[in-house]
Protein backbone atom coordinates (compact mmCIF):
# COMPACT_ATOMS: atom_id res chain seq x y z
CA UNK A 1 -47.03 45.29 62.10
CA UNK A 2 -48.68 42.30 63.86
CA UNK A 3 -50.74 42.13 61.07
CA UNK A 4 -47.90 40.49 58.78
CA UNK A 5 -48.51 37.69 61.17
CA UNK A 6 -50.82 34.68 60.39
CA UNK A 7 -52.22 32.64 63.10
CA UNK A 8 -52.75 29.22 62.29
CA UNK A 9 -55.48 28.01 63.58
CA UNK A 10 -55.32 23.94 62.09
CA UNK A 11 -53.37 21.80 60.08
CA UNK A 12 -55.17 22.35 56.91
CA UNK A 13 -54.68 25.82 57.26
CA UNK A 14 -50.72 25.24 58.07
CA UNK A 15 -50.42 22.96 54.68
CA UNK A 16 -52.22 25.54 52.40
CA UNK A 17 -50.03 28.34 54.02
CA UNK A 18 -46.62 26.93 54.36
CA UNK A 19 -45.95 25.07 51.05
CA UNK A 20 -44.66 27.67 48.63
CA UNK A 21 -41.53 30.30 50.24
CA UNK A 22 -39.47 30.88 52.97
CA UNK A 23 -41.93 30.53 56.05
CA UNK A 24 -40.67 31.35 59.95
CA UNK A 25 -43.28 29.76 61.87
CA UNK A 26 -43.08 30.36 65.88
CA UNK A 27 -44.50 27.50 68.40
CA UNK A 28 -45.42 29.61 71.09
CA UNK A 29 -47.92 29.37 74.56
CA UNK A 30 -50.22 31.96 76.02
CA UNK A 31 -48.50 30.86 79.30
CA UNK A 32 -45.19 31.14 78.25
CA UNK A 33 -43.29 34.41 79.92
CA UNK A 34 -40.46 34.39 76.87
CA UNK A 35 -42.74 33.47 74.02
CA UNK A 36 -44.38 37.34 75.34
CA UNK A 37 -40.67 38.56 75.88
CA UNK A 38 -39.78 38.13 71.82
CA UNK A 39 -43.02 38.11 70.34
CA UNK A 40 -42.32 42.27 69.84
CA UNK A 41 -38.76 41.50 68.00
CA UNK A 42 -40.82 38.87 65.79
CA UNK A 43 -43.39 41.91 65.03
CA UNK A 44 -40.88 43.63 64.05
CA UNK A 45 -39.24 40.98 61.50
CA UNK A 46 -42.44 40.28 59.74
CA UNK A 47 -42.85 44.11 58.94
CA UNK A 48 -39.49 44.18 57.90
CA UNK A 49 -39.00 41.18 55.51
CA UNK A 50 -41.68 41.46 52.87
CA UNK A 51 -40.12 38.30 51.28
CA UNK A 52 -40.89 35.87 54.15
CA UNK A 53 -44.32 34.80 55.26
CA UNK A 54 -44.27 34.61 59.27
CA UNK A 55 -46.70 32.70 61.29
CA UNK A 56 -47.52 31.44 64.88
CA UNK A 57 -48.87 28.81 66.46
CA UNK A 58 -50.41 28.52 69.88
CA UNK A 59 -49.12 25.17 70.78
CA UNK A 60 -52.21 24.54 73.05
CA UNK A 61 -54.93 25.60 70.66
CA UNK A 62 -53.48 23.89 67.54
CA UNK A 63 -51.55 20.76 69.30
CA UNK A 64 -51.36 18.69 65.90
CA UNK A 65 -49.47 21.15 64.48
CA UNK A 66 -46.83 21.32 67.07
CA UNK A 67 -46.63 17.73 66.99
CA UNK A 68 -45.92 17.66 63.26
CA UNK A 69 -42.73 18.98 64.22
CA UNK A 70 -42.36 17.79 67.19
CA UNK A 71 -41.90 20.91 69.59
CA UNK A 72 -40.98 20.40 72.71
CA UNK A 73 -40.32 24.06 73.90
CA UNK A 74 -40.95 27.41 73.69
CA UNK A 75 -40.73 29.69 72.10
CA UNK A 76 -39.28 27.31 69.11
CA UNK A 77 -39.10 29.19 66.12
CA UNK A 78 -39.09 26.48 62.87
CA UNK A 79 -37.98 27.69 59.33
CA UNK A 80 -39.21 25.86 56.04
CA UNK A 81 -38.36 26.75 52.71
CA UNK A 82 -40.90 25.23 49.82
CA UNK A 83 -42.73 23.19 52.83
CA UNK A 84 -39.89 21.33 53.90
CA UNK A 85 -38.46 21.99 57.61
CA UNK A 86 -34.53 23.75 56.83
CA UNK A 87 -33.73 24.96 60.40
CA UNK A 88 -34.96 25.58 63.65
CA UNK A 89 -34.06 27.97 67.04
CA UNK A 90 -35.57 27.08 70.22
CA UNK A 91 -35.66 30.29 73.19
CA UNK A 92 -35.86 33.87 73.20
CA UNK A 93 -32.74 34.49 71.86
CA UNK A 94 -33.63 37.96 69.87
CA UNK A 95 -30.16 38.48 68.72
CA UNK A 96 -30.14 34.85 67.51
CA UNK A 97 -34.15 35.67 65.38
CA UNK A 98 -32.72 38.68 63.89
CA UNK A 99 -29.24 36.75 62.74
CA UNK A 100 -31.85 33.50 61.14
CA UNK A 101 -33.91 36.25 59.49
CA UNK A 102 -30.80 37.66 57.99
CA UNK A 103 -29.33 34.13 57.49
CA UNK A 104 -32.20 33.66 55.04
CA UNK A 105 -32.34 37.14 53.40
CA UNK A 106 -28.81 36.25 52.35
CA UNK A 107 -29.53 32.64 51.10
């Protein structure tokens, strides 16, 4: 399933990527003990939900990105729908992934 999962590795790559769809990008940090805690429930969403394109960043090794949208912590989980920014959840909450990926099936 992880292979649903795009890493971005610039910002070109994140502007060719992200402009068309519903995209669920998630700002995460090798470092970072929840970003590892969720990343299995966000596996599992990707493989799930054909219909939106998920993506991470590693907020280290693609800074300019995170600064884009300003992230501050992690795991922050931003949602875009045609390239513009329409929500965002910041933590591990996996009850609160699942209920945005739903949120969005249902839009």
């Amino acid at each position: 399933m992880a292979d649903k999962i795009i890493h971005i590795a610039s910002l070109d790559q994140h502007n060719q990527l992200t402009k068309e769809g519903l995209v669920i990008i998630d700002f995460h940090a090798s470092w970072c003990g929840p970003c590892h805690m969720i990343a299995p429930t966000y596996e599992t969403l990707a493989g799930e939900n054909e219909n939106i394109k998920f993506f991470k960043v590693d907020v280290d090794n693609v800074p300019d990105v995170a600064q884009h949208y300003k992230i501050t912590a992690m795991p922050t989980f931003v949602i875009l729908k045609d390239g513009e920014k329409i929500d965002e959840m910041k933590g591990a909450n996996q009850g609160g992934l699942t209920g945005l990926v739903q949120k969005l099936n249902n839009a």
